[in-house]
C-alpha atoms as a PDB file:
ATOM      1  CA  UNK A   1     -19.558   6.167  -3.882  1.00  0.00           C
ATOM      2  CA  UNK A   2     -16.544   7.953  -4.425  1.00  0.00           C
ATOM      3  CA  UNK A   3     -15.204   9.846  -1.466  1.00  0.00           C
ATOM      4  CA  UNK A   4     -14.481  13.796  -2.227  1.00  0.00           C
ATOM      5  CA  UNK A   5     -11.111  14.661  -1.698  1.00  0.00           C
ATOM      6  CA  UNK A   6     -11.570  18.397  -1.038  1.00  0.00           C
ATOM      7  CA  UNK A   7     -12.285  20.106   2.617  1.00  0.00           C
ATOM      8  CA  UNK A   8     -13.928  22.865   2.677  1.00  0.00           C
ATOM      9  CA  UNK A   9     -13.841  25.872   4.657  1.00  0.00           C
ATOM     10  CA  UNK A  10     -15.941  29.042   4.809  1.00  0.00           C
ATOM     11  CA  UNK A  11     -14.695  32.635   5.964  1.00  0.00           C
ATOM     12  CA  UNK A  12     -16.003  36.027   6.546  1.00  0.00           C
ATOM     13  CA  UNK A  13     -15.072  39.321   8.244  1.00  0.00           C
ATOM     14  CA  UNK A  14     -16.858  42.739   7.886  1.00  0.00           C
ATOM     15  CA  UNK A  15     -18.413  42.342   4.244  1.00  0.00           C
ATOM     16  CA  UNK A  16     -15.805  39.580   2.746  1.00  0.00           C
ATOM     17  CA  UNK A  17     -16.824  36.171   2.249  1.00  0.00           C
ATOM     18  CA  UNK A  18     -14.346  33.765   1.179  1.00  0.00           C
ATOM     19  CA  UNK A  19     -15.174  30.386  -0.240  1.00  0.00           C
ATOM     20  CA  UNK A  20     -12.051  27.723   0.904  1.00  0.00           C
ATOM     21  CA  UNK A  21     -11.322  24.190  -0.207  1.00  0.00           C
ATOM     22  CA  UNK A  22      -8.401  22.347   0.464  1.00  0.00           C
ATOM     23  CA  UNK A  23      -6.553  19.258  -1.064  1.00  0.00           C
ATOM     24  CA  UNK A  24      -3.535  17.288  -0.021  1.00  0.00           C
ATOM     25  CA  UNK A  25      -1.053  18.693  -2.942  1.00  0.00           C
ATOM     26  CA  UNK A  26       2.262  20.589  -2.724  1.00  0.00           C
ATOM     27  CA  UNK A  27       1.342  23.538  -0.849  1.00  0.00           C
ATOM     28  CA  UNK A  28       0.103  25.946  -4.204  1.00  0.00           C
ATOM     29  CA  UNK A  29      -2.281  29.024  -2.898  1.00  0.00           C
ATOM     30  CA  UNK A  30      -4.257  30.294  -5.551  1.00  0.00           C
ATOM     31  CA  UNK A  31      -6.758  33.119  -4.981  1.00  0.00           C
ATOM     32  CA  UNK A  32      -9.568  33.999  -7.639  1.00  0.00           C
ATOM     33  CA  UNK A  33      -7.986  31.927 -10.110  1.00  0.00           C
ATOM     34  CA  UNK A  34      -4.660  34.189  -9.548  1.00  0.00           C
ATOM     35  CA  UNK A  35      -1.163  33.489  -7.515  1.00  0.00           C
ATOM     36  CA  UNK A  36      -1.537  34.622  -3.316  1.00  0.00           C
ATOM     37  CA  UNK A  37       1.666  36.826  -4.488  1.00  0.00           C
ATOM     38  CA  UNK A  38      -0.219  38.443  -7.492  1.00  0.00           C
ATOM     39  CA  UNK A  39      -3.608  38.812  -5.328  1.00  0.00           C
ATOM     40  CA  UNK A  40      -1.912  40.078  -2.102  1.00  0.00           C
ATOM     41  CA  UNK A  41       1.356  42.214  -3.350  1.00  0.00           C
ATOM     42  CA  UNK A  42       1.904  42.923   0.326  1.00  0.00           C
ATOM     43  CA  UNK A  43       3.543  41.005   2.759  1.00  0.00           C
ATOM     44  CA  UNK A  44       1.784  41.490   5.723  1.00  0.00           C
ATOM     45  CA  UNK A  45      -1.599  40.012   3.994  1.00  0.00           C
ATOM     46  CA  UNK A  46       0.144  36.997   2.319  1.00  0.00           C
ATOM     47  CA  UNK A  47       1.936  36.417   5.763  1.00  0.00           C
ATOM     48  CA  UNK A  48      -1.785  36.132   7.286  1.00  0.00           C
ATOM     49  CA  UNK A  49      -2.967  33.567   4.690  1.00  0.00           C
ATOM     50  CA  UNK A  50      -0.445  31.595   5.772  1.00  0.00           C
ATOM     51  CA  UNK A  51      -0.630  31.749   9.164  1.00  0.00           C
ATOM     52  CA  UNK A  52      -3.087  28.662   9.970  1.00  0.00           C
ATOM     53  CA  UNK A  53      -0.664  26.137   7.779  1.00  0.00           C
ATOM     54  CA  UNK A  54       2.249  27.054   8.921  1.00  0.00           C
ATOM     55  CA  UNK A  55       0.950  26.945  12.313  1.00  0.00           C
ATOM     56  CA  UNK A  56       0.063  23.606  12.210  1.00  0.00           C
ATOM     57  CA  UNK A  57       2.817  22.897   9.964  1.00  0.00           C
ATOM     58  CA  UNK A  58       0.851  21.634   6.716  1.00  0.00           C
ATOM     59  CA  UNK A  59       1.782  24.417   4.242  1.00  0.00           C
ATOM     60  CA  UNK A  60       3.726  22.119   2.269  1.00  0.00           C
ATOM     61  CA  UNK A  61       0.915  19.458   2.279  1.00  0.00           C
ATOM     62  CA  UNK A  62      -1.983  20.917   0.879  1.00  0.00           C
ATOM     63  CA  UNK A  63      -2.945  23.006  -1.681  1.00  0.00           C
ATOM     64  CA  UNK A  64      -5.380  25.609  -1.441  1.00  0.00           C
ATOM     65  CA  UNK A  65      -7.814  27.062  -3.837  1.00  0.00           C
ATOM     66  CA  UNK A  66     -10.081  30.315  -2.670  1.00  0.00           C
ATOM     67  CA  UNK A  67     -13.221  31.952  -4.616  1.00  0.00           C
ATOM     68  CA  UNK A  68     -12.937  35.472  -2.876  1.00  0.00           C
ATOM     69  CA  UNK A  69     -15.479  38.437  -2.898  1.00  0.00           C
ATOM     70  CA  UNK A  70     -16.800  41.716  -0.984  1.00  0.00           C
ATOM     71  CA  UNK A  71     -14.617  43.885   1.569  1.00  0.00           C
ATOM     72  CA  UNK A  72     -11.695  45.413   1.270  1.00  0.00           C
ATOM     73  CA  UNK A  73      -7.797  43.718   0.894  1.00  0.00           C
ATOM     74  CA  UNK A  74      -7.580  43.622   4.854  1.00  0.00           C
ATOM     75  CA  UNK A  75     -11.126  41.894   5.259  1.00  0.00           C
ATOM     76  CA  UNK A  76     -10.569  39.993   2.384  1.00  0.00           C
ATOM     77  CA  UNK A  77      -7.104  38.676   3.984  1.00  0.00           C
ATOM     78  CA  UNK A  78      -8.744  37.730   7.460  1.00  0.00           C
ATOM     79  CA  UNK A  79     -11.483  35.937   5.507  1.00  0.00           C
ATOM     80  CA  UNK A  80      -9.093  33.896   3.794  1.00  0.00           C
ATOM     81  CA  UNK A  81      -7.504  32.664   7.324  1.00  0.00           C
ATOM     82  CA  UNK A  82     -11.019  31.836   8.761  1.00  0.00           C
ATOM     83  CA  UNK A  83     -11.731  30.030   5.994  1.00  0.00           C
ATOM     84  CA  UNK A  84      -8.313  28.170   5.607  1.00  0.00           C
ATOM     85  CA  UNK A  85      -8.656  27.178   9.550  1.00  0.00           C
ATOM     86  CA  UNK A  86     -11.914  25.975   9.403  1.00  0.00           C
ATOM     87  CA  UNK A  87     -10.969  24.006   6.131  1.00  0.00           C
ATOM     88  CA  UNK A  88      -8.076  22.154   7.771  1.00  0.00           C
ATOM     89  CA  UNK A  89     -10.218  21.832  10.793  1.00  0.00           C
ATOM     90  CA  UNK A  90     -12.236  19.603   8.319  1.00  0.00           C
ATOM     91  CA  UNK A  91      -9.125  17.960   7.736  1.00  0.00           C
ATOM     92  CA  UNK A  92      -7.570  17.165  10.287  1.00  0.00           C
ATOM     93  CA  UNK A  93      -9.542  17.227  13.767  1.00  0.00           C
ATOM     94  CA  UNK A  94      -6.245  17.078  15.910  1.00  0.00           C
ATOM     95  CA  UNK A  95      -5.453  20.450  14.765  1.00  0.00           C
ATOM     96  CA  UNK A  96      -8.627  22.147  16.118  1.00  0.00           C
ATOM     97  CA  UNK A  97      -6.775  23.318  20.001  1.00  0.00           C
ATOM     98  CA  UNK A  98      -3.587  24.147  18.331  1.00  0.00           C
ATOM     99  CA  UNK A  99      -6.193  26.656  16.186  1.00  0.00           C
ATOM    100  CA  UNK A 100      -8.458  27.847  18.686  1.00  0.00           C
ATOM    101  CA  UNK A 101      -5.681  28.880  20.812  1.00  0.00           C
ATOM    102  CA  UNK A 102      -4.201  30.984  18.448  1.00  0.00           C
ATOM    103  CA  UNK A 103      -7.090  32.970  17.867  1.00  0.00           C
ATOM    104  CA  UNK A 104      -8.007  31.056  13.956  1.00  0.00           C
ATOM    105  CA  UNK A 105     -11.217  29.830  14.497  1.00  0.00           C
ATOM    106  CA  UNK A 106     -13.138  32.529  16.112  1.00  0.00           C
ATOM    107  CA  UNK A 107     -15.264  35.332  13.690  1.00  0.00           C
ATOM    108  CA  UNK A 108     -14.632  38.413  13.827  1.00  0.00           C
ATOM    109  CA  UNK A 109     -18.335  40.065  14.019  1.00  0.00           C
ATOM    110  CA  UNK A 110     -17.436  43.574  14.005  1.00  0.00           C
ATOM    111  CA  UNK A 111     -19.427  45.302  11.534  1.00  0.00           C
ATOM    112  CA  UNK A 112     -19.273  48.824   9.877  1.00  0.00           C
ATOM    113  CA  UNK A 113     -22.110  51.234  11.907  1.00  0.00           C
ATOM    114  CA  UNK A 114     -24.395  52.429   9.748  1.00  0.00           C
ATOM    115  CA  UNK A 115     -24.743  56.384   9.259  1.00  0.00           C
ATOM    116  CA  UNK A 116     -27.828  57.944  11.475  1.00  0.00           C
ATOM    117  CA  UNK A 117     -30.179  60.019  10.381  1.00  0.00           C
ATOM    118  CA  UNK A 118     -29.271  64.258  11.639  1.00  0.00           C
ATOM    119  CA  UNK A 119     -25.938  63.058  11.588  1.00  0.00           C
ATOM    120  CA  UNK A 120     -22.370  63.504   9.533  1.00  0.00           C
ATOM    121  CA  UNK A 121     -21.739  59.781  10.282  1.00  0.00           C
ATOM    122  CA  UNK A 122     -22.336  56.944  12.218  1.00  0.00           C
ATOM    123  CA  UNK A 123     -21.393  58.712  15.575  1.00  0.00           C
ATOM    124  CA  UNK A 124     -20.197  62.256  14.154  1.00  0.00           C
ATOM    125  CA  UNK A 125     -22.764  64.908  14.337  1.00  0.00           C
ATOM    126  CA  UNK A 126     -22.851  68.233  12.106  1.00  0.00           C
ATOM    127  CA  UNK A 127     -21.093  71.080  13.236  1.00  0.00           C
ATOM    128  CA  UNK A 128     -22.892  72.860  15.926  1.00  0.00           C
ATOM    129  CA  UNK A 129     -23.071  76.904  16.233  1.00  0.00           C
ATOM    130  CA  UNK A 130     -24.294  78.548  18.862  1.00  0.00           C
ATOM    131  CA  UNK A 131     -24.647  81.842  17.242  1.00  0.00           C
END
């Protein structure tokens, strides 16, 4: 039986679900079969990919592949880190408090609120006159 070398990791937030595995490399991040700097132009988003590795200083010792899909580029970026902790959670156990305490293992649940019937929106009413 051949052991697998891959961990895998799985994240979501509102309506993104990203599909992580991880494998002891040189630290490459590719995202839908692109470059993290081609998928996420931005900073900010690539900076919160990141985040778990260099936390737990590993970014330069494994490389990450990512099948991405649903939400928007924000969703779709805190996906990515849920999915990236839990991965090197599978890793590596010792890393799990250094994780937790920063916040990279916990879901976000917070779901869009769904439009009511009578109603403009979810909470937003139609305009009301009086006469």
């Amino acid at each position: 039986m051949v052991d697998n070398p891959y961990n895998w990791g799985t994240g979501r937030r509102k309506t993104a679900i990203a599909r992580v595995r991880i494998k002891p490399g040189s630290g490459n991040i590719v995202i839908n079969k692109r470059e993290l700097t081609e998928y996420f132009p931005s900073e900010e988003y690539r900076r919160r990919v990141r985040a778990p590795l260099e936390l737990t200083k590993t970014s330069d010792r494994f490389d990450v592949w990512v099948n991405l899909y649903g939400g928007g580029v924000s969703s779709q970026a805190g996906a990515v880190l849920l999915g990236v902790a839990r991965a090197l959670l599978a890793a590596d156990e010792t890393t799990e408090s250094t994780l937790r305490d920063a916040g990279f293992l916990t879901r976000d649940s917070r779901q869009k609120e769904r439009k009511k019937y009578g109603q403009r929106g979810a909470r937003r009413s139609f305009q009301f006159s009086k006469r």
